[in-house]
Protein backbone atom coordinates (compact mmCIF):
# COMPACT_ATOMS: atom_id res chain seq x y z
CA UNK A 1 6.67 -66.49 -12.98
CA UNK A 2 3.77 -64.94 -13.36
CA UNK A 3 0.34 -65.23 -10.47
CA UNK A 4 -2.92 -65.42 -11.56
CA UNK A 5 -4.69 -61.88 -9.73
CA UNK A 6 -8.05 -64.83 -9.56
CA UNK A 7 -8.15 -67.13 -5.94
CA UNK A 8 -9.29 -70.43 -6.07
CA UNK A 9 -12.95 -69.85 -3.71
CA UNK A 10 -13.74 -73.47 -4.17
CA UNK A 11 -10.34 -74.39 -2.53
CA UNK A 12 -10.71 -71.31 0.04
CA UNK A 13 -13.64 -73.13 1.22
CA UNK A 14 -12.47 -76.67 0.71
CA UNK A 15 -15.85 -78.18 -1.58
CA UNK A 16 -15.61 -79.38 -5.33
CA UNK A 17 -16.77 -77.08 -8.05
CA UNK A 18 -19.72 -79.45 -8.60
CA UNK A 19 -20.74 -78.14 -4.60
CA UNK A 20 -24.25 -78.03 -3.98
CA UNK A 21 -25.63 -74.85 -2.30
CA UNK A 22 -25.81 -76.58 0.98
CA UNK A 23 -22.37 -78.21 0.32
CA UNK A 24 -20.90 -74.76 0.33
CA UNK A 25 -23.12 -73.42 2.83
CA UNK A 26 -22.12 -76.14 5.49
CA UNK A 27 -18.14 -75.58 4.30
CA UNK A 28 -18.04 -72.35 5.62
CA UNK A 29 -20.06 -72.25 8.73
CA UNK A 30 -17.33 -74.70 9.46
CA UNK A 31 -14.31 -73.09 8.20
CA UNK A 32 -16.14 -69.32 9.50
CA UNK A 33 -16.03 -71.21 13.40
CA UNK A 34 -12.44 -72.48 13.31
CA UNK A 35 -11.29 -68.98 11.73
CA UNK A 36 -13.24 -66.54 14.00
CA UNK A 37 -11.76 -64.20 15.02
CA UNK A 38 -13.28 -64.03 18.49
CA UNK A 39 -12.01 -67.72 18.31
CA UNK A 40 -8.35 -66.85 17.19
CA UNK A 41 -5.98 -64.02 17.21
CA UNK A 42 -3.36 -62.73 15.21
CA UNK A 43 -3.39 -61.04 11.39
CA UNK A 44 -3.39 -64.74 9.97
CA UNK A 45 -6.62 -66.06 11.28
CA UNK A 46 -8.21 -62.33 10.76
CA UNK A 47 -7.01 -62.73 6.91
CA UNK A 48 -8.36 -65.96 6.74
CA UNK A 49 -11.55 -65.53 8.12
CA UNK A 50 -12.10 -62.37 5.38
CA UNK A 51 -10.69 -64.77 2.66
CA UNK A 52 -13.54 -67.35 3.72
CA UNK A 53 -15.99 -64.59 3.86
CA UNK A 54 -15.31 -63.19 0.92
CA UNK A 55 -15.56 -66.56 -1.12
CA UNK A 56 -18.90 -67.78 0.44
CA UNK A 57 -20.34 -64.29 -0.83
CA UNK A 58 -19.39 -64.93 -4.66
CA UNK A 59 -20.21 -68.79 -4.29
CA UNK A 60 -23.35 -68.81 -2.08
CA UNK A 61 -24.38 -66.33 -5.24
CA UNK A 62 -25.84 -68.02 -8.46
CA UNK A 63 -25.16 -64.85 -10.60
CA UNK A 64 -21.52 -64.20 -9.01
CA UNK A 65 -20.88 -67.56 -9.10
CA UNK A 66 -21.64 -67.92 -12.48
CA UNK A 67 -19.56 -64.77 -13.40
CA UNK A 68 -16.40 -66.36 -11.00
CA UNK A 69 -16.49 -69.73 -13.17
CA UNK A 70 -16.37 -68.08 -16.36
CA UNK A 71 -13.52 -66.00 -16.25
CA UNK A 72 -11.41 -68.57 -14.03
CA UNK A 73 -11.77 -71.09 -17.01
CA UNK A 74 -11.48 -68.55 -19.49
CA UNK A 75 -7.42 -68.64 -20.48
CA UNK A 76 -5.08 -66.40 -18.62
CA UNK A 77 -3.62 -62.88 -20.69
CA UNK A 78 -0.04 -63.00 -21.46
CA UNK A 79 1.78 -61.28 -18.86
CA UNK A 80 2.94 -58.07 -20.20
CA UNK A 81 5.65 -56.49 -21.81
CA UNK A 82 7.01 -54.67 -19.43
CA UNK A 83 10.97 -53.34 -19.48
CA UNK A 84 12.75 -55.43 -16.32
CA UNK A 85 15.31 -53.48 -13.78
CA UNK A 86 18.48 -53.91 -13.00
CA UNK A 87 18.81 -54.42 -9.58
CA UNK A 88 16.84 -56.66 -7.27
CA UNK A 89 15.24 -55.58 -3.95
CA UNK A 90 13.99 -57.50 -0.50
CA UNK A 91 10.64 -57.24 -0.12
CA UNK A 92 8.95 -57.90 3.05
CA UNK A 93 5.15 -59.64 3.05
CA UNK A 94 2.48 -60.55 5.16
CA UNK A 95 -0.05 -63.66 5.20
CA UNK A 96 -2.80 -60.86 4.03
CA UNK A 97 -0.88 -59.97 1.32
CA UNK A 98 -0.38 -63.92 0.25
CA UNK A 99 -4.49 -63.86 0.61
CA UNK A 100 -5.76 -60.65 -1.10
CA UNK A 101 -2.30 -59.16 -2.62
CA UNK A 102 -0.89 -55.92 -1.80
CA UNK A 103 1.48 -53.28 -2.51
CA UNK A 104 4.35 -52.82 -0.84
CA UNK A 105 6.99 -49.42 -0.64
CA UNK A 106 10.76 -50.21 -1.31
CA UNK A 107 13.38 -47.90 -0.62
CA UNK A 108 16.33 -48.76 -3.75
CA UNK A 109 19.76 -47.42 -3.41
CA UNK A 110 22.89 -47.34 -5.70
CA UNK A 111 26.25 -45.73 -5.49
CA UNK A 112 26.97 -42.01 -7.18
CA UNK A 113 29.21 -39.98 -7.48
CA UNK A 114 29.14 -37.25 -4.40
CA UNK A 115 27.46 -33.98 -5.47
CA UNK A 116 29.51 -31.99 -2.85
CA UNK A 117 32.37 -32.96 -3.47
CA UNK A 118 32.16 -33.93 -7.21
CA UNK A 119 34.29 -37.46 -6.28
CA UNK A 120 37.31 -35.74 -4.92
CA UNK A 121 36.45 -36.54 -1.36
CA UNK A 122 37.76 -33.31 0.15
CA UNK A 123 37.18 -29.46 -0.49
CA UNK A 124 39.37 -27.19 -1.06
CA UNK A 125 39.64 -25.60 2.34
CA UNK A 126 42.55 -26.93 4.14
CA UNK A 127 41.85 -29.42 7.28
CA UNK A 128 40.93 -28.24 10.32
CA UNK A 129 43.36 -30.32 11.71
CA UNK A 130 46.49 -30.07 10.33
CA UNK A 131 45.79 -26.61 8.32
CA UNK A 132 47.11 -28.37 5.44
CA UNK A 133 50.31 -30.10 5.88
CA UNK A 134 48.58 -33.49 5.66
CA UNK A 135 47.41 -35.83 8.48
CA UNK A 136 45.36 -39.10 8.82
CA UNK A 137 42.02 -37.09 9.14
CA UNK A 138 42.23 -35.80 5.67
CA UNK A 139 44.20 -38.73 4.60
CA UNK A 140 46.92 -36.87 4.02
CA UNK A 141 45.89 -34.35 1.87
CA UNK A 142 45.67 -31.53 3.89
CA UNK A 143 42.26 -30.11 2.67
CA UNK A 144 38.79 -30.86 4.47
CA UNK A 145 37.51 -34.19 4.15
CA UNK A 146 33.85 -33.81 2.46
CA UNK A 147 31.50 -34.28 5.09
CA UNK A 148 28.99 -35.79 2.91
CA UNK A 149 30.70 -38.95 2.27
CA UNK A 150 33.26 -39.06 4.57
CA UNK A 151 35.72 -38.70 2.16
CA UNK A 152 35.14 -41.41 -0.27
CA UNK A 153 34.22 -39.45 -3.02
CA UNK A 154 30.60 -41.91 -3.27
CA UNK A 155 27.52 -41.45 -1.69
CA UNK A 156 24.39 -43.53 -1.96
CA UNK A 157 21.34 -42.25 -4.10
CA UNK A 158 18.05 -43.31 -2.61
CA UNK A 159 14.53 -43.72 -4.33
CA UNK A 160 11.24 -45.15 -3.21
CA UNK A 161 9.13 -47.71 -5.93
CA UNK A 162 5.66 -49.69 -4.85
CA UNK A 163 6.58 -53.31 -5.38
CA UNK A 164 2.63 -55.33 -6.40
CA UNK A 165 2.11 -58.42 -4.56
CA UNK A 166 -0.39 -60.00 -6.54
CA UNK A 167 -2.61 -63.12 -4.67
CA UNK A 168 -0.76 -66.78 -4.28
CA UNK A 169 2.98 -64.66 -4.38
CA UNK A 170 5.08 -67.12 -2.45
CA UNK A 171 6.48 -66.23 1.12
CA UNK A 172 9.78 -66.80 0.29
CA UNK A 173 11.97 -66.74 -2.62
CA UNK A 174 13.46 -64.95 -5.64
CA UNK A 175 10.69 -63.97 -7.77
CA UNK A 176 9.90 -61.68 -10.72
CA UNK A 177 7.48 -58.62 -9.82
CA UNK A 178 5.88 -55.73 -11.27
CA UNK A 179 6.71 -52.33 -9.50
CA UNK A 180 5.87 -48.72 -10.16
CA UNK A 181 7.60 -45.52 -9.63
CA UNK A 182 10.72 -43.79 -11.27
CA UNK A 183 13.56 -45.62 -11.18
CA UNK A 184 16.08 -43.53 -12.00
CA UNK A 185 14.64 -42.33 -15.47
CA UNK A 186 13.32 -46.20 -15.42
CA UNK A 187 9.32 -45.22 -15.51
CA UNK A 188 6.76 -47.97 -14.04
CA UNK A 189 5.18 -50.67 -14.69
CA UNK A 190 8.57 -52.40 -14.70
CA UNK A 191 9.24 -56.16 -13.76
CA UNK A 192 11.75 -56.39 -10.89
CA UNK A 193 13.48 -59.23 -9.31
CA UNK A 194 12.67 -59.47 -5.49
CA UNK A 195 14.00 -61.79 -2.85
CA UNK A 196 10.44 -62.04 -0.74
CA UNK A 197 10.57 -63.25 2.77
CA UNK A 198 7.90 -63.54 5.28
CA UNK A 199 7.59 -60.12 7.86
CA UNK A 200 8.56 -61.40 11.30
CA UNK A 201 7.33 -59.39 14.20
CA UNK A 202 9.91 -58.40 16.75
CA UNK A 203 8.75 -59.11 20.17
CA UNK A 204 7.04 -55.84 22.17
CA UNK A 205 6.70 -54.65 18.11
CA UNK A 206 3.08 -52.68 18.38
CA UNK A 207 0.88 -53.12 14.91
CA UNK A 208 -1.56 -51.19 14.02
C-alpha cells in the first residue's frame, strides 16, 4: 500500500470543495474552538488543532488554494522501485505522526555468529571452575564458556534504520514502508514490512 504524502484540507476542515470563503472561514473558527488547546489537553487535540490551522492557511488563500487543488487532482507518481528487506520490524506511532507524518528510529537485530568466540562457545582457557575436567558451567567441556554469548556460540547483531511515516499511515497493522539507513550492506530507500501499533503512554511516563 502506498499513502498519498497530500491531506485532504477540505475534509480536515469538514466543508465541500465548492466552500465559499466564508464557508471555510466559519468551519474552522468552529473546529479551531473545539480543538484549542487551552480548551483540551493531550498531543491529540494539540495535533489537531495544528492540522486545522495549517489547512485554513492554504484554503482561506486563493493562490495556495489554487496551487493545493491542482496537484491533489493531478494523478499520483508510481510508488518507487525500491529493493524490499527481509525482515519486518514494530514500529511505534503517534496521532501527530498519523496527521503530518514522521520518521521514526528502529533498532533491527539478527542472529551471527559470535566474533569472540568464532561459534565455538568457549575459549581455549580451561574453566575456572573445574580447571578443565568438565562441569555443568562449561557444559562439560572444561574450557571457559565465552562470556559474550554465554556459550551459545550466537550473538545478536544490532543496527539502527529511520522507518518514514508518511500522512494517513494507519495506527495499526502490517504495512509496507520506506526506511533508510544500512541494513546490513542493504543501502536505503528500501521498502520494509512493519507491524505499526499506536504508542501507549505508561502511566507517571513524562513527555517532552
Amino acid at each position: 500500500m502506498w499513502v498519498t504524502s497530500k491531506p485532504d484540507l477540505y475534509l480536515i476542515l469538514g466543508v465541500k470543495k465548492s466552500a465559499t470563503d466564508e464557508e471555510i472561514r466559519r468551519a474552522f473558527r468552529k473546529k479551531a474552538i473545539e480543538f484549542h488547546p487551552d480548551r483540551n489537553s493531550g498531543a491529540l487535540a494539540e495535533a489537531k488543532y495544528r492540522q486545522i490551522t495549517e489547512a485554513y492557511e492554504v484554503l482561506s488563500d486563493s493562490e495556495k488554494r489554487k496551487k493545493y487543488d491542482r496537484e491533489r487532482e493531478a494523478p499520483p507518481a508510481p510508488p518507487p522501485n525500491y529493493p524490499v528487506a527481509d525482515v519486518s520490524v514494530e514500529v511505534e506511532i503517534e496521532a501527530k505522526d498519523n496527521l503530518f507524518g514522521g520518521e521514526k528510529p528502529v533498532t533491527v537485530s539478527r542472529p551471527r555468529q559470535c566474533p569472540d568466540c568464532h561459534g565455538a562457545g568457549t575459549h581455549w582457557s580451561f574453566c575456572n571452575l573445574c580447571s578443565g575436567a568438565g562441569c555443568m558451567a562449561c557444559n562439560g567441556t572444561g574450557n571457559k564458556s565465552c562470556a559474550r554469548c554465554w556459550g551459545k556460540g550466537q550473538d545478536r547483531e544490532l543496527c539502527v534504520i529511520r522507518v518514514l511515516v508518511p500522512i494517513g499511515t494507519s495506527m495499526h497493522g502490517r504495512q509496507k514502508l520506506v526506511a533508510i539507513g544500512d541494513l546490513w550492506g542493504l543501502k536505503g530507500p528500501f521498502y520494509i514490512y512493519a507491524n505499526v501499533k499506536p504508542r501507549v503512554d505508561k502511566p507517571g511516563m513524562i513527555l517532552r
